[in-house]
Protein backbone atom coordinates (compact mmCIF):
# COMPACT_ATOMS: atom_id res chain seq x y z
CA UNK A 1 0.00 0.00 0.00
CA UNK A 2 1.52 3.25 -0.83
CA UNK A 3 0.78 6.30 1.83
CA UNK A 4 -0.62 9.23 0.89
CA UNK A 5 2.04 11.79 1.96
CA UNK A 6 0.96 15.77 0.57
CA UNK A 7 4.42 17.06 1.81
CA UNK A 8 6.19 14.19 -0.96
CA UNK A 9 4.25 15.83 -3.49
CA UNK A 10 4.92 19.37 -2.85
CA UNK A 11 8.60 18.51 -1.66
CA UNK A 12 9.08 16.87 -5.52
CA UNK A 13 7.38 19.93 -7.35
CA UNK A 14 9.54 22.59 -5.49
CA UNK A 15 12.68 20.39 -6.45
CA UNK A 16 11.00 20.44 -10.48
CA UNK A 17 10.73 23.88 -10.21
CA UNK A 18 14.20 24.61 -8.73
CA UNK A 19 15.46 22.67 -11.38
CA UNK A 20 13.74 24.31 -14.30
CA UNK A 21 14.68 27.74 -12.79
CA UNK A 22 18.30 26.83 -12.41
CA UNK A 23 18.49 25.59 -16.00
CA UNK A 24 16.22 28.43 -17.85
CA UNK A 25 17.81 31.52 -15.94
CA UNK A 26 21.31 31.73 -18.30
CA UNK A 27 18.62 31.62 -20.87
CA UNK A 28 16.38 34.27 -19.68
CA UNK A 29 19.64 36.55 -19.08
CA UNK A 30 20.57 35.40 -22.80
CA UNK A 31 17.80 36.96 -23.89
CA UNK A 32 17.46 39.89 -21.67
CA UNK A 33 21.07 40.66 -23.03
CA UNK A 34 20.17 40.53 -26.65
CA UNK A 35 17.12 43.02 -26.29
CA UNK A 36 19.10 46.09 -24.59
CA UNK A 37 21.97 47.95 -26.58
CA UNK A 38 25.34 47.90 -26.56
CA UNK A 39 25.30 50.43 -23.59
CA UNK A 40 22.90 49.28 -21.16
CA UNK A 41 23.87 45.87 -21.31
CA UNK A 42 27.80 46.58 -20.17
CA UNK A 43 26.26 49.02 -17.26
CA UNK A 44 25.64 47.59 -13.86
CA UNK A 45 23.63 46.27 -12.45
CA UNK A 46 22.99 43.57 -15.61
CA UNK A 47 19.07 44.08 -16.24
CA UNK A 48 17.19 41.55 -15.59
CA UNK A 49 13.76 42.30 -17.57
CA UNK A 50 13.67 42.47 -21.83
CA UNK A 51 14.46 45.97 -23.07
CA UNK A 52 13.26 47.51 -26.86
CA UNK A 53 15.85 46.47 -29.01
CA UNK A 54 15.56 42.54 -29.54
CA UNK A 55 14.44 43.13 -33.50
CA UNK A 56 16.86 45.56 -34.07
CA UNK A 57 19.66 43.44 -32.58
CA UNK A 58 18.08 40.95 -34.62
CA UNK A 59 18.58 42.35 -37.43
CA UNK A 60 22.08 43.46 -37.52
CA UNK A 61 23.31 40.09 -36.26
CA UNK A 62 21.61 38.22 -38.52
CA UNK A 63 22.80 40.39 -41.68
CA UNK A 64 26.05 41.70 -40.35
CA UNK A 65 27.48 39.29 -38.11
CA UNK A 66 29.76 40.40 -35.20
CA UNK A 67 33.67 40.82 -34.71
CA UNK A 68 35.78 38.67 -36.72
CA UNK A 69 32.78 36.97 -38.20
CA UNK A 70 31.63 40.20 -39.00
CA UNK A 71 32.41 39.53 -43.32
CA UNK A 72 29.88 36.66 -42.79
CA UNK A 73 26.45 36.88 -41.76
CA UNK A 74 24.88 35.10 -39.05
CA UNK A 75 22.47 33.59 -40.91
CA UNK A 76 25.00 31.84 -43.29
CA UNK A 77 26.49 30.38 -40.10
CA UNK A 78 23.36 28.91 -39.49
CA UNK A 79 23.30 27.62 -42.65
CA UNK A 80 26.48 25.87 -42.59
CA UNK A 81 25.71 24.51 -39.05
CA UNK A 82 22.59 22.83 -40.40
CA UNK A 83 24.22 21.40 -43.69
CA UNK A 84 26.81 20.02 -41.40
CA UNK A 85 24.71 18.68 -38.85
CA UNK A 86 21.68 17.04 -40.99
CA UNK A 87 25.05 15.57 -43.06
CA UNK A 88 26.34 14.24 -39.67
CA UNK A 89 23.24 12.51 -38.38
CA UNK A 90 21.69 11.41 -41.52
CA UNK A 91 25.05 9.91 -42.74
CA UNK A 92 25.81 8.02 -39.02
CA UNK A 93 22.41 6.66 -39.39
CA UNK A 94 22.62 5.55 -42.70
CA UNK A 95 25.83 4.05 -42.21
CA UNK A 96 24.84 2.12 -38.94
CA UNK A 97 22.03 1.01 -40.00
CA UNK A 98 23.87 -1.06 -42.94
CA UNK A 99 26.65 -2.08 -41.36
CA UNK A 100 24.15 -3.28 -38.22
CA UNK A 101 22.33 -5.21 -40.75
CA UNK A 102 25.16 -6.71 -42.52
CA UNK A 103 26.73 -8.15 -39.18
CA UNK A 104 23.19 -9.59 -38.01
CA UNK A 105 21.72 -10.96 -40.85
CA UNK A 106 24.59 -12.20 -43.23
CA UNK A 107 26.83 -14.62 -42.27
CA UNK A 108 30.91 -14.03 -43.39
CA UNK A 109 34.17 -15.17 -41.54
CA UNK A 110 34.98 -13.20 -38.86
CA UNK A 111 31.77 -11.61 -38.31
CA UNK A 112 31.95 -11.00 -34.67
CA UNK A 113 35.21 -9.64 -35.19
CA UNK A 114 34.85 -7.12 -37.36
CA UNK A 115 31.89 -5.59 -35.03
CA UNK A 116 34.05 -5.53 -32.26
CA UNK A 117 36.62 -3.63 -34.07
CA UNK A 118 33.74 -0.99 -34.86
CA UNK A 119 33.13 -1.37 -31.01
CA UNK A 120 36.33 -0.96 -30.36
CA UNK A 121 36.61 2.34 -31.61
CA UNK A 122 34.37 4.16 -29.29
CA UNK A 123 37.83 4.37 -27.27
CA UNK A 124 39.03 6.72 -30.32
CA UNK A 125 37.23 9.78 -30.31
CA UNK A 126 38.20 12.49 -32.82
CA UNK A 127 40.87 14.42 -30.80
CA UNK A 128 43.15 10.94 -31.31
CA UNK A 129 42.91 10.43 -34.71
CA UNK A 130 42.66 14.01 -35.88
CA UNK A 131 45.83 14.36 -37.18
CA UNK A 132 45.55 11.68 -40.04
CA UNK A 133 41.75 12.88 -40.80
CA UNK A 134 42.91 16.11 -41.55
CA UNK A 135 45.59 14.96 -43.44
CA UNK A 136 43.44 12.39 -45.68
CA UNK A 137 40.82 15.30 -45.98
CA UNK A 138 43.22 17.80 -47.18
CA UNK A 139 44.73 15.17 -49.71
CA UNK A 140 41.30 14.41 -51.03
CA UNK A 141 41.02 18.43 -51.66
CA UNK A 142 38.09 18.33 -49.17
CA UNK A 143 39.09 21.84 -47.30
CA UNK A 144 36.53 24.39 -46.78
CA UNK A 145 34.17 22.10 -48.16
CA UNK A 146 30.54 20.61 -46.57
CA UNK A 147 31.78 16.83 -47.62
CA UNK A 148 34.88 17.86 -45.57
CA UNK A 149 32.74 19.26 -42.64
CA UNK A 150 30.55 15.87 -42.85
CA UNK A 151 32.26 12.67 -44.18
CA UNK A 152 35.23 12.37 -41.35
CA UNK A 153 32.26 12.16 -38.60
CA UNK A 154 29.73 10.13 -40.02
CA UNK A 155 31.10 6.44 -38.96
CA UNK A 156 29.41 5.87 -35.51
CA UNK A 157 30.26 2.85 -33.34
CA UNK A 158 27.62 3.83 -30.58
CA UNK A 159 24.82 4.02 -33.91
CA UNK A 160 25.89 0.59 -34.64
CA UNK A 161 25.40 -1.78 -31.98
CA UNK A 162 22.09 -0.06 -31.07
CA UNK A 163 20.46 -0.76 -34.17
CA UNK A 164 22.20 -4.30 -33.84
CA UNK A 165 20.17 -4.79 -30.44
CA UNK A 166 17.08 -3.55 -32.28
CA UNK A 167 17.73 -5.62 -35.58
CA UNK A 168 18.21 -8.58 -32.70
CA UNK A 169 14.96 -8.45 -31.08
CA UNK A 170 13.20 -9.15 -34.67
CA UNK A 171 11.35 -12.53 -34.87
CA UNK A 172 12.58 -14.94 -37.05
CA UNK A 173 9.44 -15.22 -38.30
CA UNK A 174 9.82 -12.35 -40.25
CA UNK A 175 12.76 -12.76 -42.17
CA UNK A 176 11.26 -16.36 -43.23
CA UNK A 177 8.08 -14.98 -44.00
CA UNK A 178 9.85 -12.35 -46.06
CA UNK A 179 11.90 -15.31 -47.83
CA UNK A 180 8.79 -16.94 -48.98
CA UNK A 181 7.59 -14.05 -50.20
CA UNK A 182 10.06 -14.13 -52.30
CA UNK A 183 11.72 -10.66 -50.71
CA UNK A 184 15.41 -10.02 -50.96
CA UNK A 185 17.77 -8.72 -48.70
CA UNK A 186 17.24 -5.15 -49.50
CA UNK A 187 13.70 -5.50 -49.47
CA UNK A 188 13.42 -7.20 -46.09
CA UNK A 189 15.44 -3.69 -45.12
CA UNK A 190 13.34 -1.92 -46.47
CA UNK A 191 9.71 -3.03 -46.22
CA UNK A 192 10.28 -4.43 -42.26
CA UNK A 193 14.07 -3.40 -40.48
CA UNK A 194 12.91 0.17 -41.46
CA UNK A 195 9.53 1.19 -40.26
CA UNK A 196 10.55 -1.53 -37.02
CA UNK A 197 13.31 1.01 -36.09
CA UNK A 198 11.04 4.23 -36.71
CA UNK A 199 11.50 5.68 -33.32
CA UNK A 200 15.24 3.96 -32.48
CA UNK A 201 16.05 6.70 -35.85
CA UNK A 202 14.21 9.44 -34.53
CA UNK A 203 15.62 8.90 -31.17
CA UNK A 204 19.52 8.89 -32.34
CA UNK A 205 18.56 11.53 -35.18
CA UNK A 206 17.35 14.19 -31.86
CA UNK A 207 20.97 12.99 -30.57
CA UNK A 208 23.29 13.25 -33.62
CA UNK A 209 21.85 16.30 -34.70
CA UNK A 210 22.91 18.38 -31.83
CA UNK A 211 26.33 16.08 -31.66
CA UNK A 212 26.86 17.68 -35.30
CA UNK A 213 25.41 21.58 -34.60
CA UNK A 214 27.63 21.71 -31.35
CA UNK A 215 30.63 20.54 -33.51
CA UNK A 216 33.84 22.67 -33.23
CA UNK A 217 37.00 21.29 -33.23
CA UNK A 218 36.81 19.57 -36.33
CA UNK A 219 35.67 22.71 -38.52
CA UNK A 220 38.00 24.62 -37.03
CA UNK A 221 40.75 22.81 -38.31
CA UNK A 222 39.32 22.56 -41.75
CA UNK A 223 37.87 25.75 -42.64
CA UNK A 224 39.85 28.67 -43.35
CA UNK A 225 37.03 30.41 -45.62
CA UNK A 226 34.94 32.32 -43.20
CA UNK A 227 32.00 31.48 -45.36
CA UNK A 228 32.42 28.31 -44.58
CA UNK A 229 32.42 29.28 -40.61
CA UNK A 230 29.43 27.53 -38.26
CA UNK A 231 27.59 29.33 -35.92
CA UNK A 232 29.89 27.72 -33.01
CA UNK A 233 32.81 28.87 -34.99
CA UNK A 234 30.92 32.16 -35.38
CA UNK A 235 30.51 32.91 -31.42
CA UNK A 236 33.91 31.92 -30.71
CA UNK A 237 35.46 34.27 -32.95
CA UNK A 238 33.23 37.05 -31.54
CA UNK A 239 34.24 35.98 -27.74
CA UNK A 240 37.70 36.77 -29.13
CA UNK A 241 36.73 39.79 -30.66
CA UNK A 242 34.75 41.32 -27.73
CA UNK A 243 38.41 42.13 -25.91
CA UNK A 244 38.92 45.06 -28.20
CA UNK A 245 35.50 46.17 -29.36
CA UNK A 246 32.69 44.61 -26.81
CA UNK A 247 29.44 44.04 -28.72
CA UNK A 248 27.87 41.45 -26.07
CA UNK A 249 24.61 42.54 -26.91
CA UNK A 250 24.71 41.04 -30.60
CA UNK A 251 27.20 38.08 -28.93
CA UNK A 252 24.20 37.21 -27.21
CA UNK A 253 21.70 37.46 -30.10
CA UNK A 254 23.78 35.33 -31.46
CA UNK A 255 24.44 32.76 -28.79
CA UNK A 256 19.88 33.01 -28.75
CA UNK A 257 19.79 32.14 -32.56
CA UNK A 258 22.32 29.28 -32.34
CA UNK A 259 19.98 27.61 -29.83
CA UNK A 260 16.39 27.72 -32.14
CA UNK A 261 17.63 24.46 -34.42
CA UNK A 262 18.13 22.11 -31.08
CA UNK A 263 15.95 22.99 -29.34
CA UNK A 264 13.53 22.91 -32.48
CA UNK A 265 14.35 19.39 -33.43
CA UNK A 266 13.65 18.34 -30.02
CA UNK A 267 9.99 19.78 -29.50
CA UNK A 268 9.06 18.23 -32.82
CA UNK A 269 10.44 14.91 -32.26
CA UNK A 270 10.08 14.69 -28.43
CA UNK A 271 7.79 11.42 -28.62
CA UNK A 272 9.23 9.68 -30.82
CA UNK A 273 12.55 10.42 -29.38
CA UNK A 274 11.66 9.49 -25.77
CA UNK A 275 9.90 6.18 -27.31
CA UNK A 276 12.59 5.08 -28.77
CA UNK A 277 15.24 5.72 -25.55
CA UNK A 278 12.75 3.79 -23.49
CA UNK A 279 11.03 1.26 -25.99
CA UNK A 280 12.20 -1.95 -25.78
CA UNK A 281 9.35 -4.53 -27.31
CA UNK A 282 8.56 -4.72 -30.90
């Protein structure tokens, strides 16, 4: 029998709260900062309620960028970030899914062993092997490029052996139903694996997508164009900038744009995405 305890209740929603406070207040003073001008927001103390000039800080952000970004607008920062990440997560996906398919469902020597090695390299992140990357990139004439930006990061060992869990927990039944009807490999993919794994790729796409926008030492390295700069390569090069000539006001307009993409792929795909952390029956 559970007891009926009031004070539990009100105890847990004053923690919520706390929490949600804690977490939205840098945002609130994000925004607060990008809706004064340049003046009142270096004056103390910091306001803490929106001022008048949001639309016009909007404005010359978006079109004129800020500091060393300032050749490139904001906008085509935004651009590049989403190129990049939609490349990113669409490409780890695709490539997962295959490879998580070929180790399951076809049979070769050393089969095991050649998914372990993927495994394996969960242990080498990007920092270690960036170095020869950048050197096979700049061979292949990839520099300032968005296949540059993209290809290097699409393998994903973590992608992998969850869609091999999923692909395991597939009757049997179906791929000998799909034999009889006469359905190949590709078609067995296509017409079952697929739709089966709806949520698992909404759930990793929600994931990969902000793994690719929050990106930055890898197109750092590999961009010297500055219209090939992302938005995270945009607000560092303003931080820089802001010691001679401080413009936090349009810093922080910025910093406010470069969180509507996240935060907009998660509000669209929040079921799905919290489905497929926590489904684990098909």
């Amino acid at each position: 029998m559970v007891e009926n305890r009031p004070w539990v209740g009100v105890l847990a929603q004053a923690v919520l709260i706390l929490g949600v406070l804690l977490v939205a207040f840098p945002i609130w003073i994000t925004f607060v900062a990008a809706s004064h001008d340049q003046v009142r927001i270096t004056q103390v103390p910091l306001p803490l309620l929106p001022g008048d000039q949001f639309f016009v800080n909007l404005k010359a952000a978006f079109v004129q960028g800020v500091g060393n970004a300032r050749e490139q607008s904001v906008g085509l920062m935004m651009i590049n970030s989403t190129i990049m990440a939609l490349g990113i997560a669409a490409g780890k996906i695709a490539i997962s899914m295959l490879s998580a398919f070929a180790i399951v469902y076809f049979r070769f020597p050393f089969r095991m062993s050649c998914f372990w090695l993927i495994f394996i390299t969960l242990m080498l992140p990007v920092e270690v092997r960036i170095l020869p990357t950048f050197e096979v990139v700049a061979n292949l004439g990839m520099l300032n490029s968005y296949a540059g930006l993209t290809i290097p990061l699409i393998a994903s060992a973590t992608a992998t052996f969850m869609f091999r869990q999923v692909f395991l927990t597939v009757p049997d039944e179906l791929l000998e139903a799909a034999r009889i009807d006469g359905a190949g490999p590709m078609k067995f993919f296509r017409d079952i694996l697929l739709p089966l794994s709806r949520t698992n790729i909404a759930a990793l796409f929600v994931i990969l997508f902000i793994y690719g926008w929050n990106q930055f030492l890898w197109p750092l390295l590999i961009t010297t164009d500055k219209s090939m700069y992302t938005i995270v390569m945009g607000i560092k090069q303003m931080l820089e900038a802001a010691e001679e000539s401080p413009e936090w006001h349009l810093i922080m307009m910025t910093t406010l744009l470069a969180m509507i993409p996240p935060v907009l792929v998660v509000i669209v795909m929040q079921k799905l995405f919290v489905k497929g952390l926590v489904e684990t029956e098909k």
